[in-house]
N, C-alpha and C. Protein backbone atom coordinates (compact mmCIF):
# COMPACT_ATOMS: atom_id res chain seq x y z
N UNK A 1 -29.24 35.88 -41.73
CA UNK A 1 -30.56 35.31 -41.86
C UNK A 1 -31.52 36.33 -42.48
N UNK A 2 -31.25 37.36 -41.93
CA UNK A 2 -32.40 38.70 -42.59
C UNK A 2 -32.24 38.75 -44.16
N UNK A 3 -30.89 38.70 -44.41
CA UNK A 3 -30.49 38.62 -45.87
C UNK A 3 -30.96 38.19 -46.52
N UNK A 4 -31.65 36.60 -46.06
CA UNK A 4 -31.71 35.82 -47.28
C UNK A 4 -33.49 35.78 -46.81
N UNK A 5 -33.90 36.65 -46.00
CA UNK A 5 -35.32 36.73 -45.58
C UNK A 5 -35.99 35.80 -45.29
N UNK A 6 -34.99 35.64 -43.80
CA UNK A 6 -35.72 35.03 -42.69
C UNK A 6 -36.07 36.13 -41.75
N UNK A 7 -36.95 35.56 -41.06
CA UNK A 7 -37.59 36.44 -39.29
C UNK A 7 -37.07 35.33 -38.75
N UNK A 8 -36.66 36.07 -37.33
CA UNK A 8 -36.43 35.32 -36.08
C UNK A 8 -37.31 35.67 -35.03
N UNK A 9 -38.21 35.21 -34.42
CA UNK A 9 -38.95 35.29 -33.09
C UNK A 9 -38.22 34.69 -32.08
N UNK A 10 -37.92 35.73 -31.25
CA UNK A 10 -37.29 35.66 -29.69
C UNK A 10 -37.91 35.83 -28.55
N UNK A 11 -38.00 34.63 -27.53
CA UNK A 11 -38.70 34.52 -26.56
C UNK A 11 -37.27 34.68 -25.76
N UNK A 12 -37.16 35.23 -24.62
CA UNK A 12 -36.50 35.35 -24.11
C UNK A 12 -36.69 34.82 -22.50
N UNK A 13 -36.19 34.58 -21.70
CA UNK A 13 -36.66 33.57 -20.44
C UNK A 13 -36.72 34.63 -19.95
N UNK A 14 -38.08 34.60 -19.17
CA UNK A 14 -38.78 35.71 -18.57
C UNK A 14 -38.14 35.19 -16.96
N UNK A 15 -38.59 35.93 -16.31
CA UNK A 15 -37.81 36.04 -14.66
C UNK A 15 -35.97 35.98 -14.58
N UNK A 16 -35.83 35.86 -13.20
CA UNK A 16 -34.27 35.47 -13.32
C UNK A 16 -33.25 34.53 -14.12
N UNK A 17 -32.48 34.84 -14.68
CA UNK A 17 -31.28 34.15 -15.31
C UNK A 17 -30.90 32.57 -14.62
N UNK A 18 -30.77 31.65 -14.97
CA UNK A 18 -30.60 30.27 -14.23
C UNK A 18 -29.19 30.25 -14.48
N UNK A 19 -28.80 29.71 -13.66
CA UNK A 19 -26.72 29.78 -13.85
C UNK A 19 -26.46 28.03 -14.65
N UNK A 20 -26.08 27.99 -15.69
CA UNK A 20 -25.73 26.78 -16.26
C UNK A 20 -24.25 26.81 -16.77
N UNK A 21 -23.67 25.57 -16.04
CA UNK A 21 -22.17 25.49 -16.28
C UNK A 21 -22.41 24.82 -18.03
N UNK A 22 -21.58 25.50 -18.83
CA UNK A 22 -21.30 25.31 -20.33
C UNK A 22 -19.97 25.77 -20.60
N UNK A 23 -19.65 24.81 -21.39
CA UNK A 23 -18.51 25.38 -22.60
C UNK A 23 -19.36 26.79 -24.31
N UNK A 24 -19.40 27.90 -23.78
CA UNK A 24 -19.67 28.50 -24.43
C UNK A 24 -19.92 28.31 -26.00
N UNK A 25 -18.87 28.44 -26.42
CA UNK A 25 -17.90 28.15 -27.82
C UNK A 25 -18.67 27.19 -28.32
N UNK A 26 -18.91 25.76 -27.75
CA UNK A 26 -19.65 24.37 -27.82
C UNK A 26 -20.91 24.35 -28.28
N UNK A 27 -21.35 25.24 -26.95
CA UNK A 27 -22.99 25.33 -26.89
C UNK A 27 -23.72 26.25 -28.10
N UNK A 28 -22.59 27.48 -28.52
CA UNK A 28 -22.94 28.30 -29.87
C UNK A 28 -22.58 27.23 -30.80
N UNK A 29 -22.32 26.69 -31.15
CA UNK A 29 -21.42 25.13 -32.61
C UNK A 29 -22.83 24.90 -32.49
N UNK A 30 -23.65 24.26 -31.63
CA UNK A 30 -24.67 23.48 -31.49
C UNK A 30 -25.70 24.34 -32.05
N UNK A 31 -26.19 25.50 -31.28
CA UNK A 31 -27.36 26.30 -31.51
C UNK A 31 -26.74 26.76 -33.00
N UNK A 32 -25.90 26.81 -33.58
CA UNK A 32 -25.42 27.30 -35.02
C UNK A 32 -26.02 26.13 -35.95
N UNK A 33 -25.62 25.19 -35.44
CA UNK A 33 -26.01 23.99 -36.26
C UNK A 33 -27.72 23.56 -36.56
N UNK A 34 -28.37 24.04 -35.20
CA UNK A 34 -29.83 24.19 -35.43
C UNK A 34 -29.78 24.86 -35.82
N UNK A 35 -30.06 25.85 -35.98
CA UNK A 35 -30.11 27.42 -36.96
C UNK A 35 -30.14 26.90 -38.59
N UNK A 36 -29.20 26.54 -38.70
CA UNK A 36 -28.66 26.20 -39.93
C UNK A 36 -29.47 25.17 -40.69
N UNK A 37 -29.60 23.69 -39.96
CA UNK A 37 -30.92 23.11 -40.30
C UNK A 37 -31.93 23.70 -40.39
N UNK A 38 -32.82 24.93 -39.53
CA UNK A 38 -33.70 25.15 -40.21
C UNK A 38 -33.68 26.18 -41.43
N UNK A 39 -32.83 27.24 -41.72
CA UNK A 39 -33.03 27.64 -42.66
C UNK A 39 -32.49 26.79 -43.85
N UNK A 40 -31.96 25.37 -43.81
CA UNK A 40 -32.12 24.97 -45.04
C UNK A 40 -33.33 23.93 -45.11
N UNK A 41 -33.85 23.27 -44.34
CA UNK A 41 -35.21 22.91 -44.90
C UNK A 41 -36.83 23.71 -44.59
N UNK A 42 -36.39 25.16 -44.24
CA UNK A 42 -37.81 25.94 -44.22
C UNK A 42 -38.49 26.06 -45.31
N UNK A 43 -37.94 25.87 -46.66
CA UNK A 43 -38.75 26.20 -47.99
C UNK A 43 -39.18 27.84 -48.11
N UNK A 44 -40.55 27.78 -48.16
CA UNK A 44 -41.19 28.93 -48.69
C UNK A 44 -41.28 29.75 -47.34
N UNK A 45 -41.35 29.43 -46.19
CA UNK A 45 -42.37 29.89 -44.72
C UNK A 45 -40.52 29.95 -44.54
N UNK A 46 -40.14 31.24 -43.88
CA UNK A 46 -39.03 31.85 -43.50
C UNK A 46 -39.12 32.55 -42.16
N UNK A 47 -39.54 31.55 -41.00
CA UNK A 47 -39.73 32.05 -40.01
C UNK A 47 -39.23 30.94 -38.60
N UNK A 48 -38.50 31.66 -38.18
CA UNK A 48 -37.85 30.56 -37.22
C UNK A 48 -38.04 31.21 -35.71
N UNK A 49 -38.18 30.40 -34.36
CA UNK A 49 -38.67 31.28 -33.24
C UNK A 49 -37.69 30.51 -32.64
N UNK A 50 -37.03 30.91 -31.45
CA UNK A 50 -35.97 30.66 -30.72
C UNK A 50 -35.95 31.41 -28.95
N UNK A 51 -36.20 30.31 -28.36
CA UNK A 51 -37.25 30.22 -27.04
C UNK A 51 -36.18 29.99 -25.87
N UNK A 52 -35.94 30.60 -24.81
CA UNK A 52 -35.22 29.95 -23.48
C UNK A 52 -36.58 29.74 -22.72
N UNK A 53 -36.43 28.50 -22.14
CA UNK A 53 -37.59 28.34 -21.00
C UNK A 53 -36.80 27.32 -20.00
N UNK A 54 -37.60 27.47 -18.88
CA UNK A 54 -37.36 26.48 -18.05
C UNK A 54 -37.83 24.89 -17.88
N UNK A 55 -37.48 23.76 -17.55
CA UNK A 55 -38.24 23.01 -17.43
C UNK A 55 -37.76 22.14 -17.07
N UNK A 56 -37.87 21.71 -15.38
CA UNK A 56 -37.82 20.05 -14.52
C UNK A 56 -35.97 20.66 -14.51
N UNK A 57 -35.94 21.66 -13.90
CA UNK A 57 -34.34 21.41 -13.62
C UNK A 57 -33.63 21.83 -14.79
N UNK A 58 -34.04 22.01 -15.66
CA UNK A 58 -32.93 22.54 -16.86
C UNK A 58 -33.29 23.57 -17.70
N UNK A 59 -32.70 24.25 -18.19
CA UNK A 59 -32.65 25.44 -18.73
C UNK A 59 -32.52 24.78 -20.39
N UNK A 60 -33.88 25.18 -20.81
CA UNK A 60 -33.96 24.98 -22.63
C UNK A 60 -33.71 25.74 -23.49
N UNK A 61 -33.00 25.55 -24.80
CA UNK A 61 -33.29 26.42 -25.94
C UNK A 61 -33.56 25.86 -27.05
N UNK A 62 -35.02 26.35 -27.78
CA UNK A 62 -35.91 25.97 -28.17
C UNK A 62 -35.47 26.46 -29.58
N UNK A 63 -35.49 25.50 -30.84
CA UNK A 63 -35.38 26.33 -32.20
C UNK A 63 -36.43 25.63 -32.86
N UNK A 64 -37.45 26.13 -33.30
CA UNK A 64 -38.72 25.65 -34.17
C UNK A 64 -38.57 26.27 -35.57
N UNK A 65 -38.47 25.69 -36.48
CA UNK A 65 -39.30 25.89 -38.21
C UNK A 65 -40.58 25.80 -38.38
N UNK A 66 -40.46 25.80 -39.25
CA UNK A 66 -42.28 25.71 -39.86
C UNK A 66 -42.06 25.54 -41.30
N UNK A 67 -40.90 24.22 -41.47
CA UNK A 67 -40.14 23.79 -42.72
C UNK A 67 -40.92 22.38 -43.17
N UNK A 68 -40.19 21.78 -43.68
CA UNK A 68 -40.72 20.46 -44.29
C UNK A 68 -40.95 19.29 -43.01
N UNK A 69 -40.58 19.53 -42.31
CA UNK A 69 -40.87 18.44 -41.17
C UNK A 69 -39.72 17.17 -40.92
N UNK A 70 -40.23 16.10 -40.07
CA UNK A 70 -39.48 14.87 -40.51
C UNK A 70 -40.24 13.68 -39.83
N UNK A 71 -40.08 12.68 -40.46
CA UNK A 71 -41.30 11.18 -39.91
C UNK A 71 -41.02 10.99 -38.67
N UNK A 72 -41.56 10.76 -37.68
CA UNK A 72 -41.43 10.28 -36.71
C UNK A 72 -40.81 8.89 -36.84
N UNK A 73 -40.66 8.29 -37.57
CA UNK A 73 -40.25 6.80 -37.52
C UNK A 73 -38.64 6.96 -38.14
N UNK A 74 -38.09 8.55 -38.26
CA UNK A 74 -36.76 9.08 -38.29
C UNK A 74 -36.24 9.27 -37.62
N UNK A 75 -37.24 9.75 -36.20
CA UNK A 75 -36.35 10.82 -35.30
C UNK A 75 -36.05 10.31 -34.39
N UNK A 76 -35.63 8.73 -33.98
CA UNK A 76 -34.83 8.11 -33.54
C UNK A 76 -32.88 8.17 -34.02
N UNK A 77 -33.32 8.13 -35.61
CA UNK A 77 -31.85 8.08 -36.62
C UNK A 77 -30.96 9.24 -36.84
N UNK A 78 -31.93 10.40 -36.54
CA UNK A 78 -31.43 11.91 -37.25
C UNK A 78 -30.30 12.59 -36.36
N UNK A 79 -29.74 12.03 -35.17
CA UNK A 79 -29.19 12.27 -34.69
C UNK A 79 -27.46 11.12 -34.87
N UNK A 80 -27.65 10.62 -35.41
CA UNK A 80 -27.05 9.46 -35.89
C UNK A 80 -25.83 9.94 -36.52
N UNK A 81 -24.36 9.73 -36.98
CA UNK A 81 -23.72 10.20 -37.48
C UNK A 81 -23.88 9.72 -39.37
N UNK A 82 -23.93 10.65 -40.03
CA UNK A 82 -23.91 10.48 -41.07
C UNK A 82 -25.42 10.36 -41.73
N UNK A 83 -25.98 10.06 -40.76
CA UNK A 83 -27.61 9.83 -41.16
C UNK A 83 -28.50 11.28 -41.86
N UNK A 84 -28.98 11.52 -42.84
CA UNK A 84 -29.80 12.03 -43.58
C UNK A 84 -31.40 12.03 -43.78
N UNK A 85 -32.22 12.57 -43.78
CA UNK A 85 -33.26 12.72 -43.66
C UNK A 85 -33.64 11.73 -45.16
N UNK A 86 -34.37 11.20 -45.54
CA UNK A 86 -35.01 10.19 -46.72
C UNK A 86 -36.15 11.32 -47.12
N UNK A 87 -35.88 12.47 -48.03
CA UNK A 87 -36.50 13.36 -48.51
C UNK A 87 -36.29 13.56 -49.65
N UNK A 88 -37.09 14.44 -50.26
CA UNK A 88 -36.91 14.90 -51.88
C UNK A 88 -35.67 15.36 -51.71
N UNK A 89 -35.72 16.42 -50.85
CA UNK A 89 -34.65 17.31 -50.57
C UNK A 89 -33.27 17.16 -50.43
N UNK A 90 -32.93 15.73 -49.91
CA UNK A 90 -31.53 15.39 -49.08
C UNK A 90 -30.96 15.43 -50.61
N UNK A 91 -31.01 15.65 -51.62
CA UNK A 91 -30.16 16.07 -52.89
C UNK A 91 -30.09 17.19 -53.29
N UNK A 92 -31.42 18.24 -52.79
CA UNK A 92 -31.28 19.67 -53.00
C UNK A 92 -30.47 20.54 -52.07
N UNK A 93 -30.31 20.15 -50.43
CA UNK A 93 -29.68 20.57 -49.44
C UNK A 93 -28.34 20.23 -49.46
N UNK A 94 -27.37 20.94 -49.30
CA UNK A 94 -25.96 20.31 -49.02
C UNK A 94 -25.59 20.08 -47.11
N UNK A 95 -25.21 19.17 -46.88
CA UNK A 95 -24.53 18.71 -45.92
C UNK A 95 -24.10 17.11 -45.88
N UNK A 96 -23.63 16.58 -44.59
CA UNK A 96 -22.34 15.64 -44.67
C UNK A 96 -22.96 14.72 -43.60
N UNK A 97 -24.37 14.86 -42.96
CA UNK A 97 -25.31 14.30 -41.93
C UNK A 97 -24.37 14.11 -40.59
N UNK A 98 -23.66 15.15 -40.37
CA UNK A 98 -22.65 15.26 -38.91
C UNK A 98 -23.52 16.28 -38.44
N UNK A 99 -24.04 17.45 -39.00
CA UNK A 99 -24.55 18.57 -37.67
C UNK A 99 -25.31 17.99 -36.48
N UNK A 100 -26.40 16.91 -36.69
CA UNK A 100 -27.22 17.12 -35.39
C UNK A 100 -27.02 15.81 -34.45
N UNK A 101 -25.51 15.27 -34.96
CA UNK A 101 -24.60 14.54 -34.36
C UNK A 101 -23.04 15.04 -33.35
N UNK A 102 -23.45 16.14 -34.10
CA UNK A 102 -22.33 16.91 -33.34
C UNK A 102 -23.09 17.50 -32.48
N UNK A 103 -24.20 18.21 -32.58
CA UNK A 103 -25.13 18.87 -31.29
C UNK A 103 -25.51 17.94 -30.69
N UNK A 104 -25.60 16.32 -31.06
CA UNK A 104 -26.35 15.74 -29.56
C UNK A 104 -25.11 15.24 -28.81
N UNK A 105 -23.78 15.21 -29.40
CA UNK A 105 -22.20 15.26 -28.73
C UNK A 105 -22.20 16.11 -27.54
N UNK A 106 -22.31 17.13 -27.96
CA UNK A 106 -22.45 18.05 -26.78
C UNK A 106 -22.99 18.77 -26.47
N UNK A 107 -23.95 18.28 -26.47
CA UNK A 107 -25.27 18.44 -25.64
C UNK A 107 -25.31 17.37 -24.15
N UNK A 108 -24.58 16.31 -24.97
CA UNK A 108 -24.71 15.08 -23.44
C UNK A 108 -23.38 15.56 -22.96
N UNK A 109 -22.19 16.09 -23.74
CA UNK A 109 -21.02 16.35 -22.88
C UNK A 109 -21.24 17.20 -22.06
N UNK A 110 -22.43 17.97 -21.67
CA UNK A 110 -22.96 19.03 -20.85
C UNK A 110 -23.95 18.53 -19.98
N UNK A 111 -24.08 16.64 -20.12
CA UNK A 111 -25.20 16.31 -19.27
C UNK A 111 -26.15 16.56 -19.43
N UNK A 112 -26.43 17.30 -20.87
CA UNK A 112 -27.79 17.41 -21.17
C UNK A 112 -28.79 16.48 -22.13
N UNK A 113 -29.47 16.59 -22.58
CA UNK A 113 -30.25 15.72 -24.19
C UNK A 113 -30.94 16.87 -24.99
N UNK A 114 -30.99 16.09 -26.38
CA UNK A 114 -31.50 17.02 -27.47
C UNK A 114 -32.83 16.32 -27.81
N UNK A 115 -33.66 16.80 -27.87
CA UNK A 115 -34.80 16.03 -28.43
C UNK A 115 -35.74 16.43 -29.63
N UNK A 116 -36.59 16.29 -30.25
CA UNK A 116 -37.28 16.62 -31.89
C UNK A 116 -38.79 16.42 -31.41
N UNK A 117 -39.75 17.39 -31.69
CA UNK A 117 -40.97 16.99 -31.75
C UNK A 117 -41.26 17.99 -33.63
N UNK A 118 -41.87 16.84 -34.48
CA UNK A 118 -41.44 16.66 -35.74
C UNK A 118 -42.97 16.23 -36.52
N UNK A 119 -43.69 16.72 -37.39
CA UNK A 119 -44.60 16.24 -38.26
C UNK A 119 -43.93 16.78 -40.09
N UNK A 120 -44.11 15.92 -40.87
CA UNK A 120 -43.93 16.05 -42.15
C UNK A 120 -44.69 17.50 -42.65
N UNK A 121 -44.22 18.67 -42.86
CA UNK A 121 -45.06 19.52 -43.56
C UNK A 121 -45.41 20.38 -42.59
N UNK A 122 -45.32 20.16 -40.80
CA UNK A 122 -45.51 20.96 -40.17
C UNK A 122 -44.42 21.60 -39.24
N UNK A 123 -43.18 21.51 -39.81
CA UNK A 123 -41.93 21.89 -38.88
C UNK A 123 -41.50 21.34 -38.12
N UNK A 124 -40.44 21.53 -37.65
CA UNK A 124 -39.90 20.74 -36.64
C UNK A 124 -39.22 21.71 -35.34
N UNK A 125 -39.60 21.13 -33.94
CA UNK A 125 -39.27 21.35 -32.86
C UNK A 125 -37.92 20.97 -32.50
N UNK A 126 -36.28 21.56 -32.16
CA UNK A 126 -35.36 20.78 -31.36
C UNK A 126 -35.05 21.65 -30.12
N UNK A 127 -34.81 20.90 -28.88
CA UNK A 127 -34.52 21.46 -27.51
C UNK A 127 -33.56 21.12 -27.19
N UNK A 128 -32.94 21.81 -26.90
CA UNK A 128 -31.45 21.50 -25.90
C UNK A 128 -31.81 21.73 -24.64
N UNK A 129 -31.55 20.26 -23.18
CA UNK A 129 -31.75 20.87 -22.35
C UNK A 129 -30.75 20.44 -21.55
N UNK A 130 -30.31 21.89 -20.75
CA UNK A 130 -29.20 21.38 -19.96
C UNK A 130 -28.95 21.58 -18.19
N UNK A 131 -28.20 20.71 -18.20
CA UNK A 131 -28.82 20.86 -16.65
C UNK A 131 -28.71 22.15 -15.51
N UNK A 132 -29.78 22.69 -14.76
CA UNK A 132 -29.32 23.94 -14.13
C UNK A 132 -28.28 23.94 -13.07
N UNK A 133 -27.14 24.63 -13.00
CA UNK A 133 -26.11 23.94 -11.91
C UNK A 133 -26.67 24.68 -10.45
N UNK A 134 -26.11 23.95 -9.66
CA UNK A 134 -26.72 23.95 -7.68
C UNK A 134 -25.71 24.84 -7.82
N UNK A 135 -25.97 26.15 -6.95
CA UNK A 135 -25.32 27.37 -6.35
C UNK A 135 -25.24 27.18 -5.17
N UNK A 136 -24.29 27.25 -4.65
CA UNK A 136 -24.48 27.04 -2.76
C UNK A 136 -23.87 27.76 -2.03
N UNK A 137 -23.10 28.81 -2.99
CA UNK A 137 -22.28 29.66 -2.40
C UNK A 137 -22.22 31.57 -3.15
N UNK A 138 -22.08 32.26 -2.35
CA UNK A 138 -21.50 33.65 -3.35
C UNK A 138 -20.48 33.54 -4.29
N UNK A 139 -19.24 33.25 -3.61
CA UNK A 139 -18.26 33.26 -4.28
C UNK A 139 -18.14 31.85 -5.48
N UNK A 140 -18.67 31.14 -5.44
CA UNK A 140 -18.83 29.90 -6.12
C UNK A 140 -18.63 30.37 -7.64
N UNK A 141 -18.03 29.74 -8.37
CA UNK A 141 -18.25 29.98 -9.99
C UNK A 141 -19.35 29.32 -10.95
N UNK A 142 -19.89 29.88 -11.66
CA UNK A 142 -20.91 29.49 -12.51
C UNK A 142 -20.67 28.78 -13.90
């Protein structure tokens, strides 16, 4: 990402670590795949921030642009298999409209949801949130 001159802003979850049962491997495919969406529709503004927070029981990770955006009257579809954004762009960008079909795959195979808060021109918000697992024991696995 530095290469091709992007910044990354890292928020890191402040206080204790929350224990969330994941398939590792899965959960990086996913956060790769956001990543990836935004540095191909950021344009000119090369700045992406990437957030853990808490919230209502689940442990988030937050990837924001400050790219071309997307309609709200999309971000029902964009998760859709095969589905493409209706942009200038979807001919300048290469992909196959599987990435943010494969992250909302497993994202729910983890019991979690992915969600978009999205304006045209003002970037786009996606969260993964997944659920925090009940500890009830020492020896218990995480």
């Amino acid at each position: 990402m530095k290469r091709n001159g992007f910044a990354v802003e890292y928020d890191p979850l402040p206080g204790d670590p929350m224990p969330v049962v994941m398939d590792a491997d899965a959960i990086s495919l996913a956060l790769t795949n956001l990543l990836d969406n935004a540095i191909k529709y950021s344009r000119e503004t090369r700045r992406i921030g990437l957030r853990l927070e808490r919230e209502n029981g689940f442990a988030t990770i937050v990837v924001a642009d400050r790219g071309i955006g997307i309609d709200l009257e999309e971000h029902g579809k964009i998760f859709d298999k095969f589905y493409r954004v209706s942009t200038g762009l979807v001919h300048d960008v290469k992909g196959s409209g599987l990435g943010l079909s494969l992250v909302r795959h497993i994202v729910e195979a983890h019991r979690g949801k992915i969600t978009v808060e999205s304006e045209p021109g003002q970037g786009s918000t996606f969260t993964i949130h997944l659920p925090v697992a009940q500890v009830s024991g020492k020896n218990e696995n995480r």
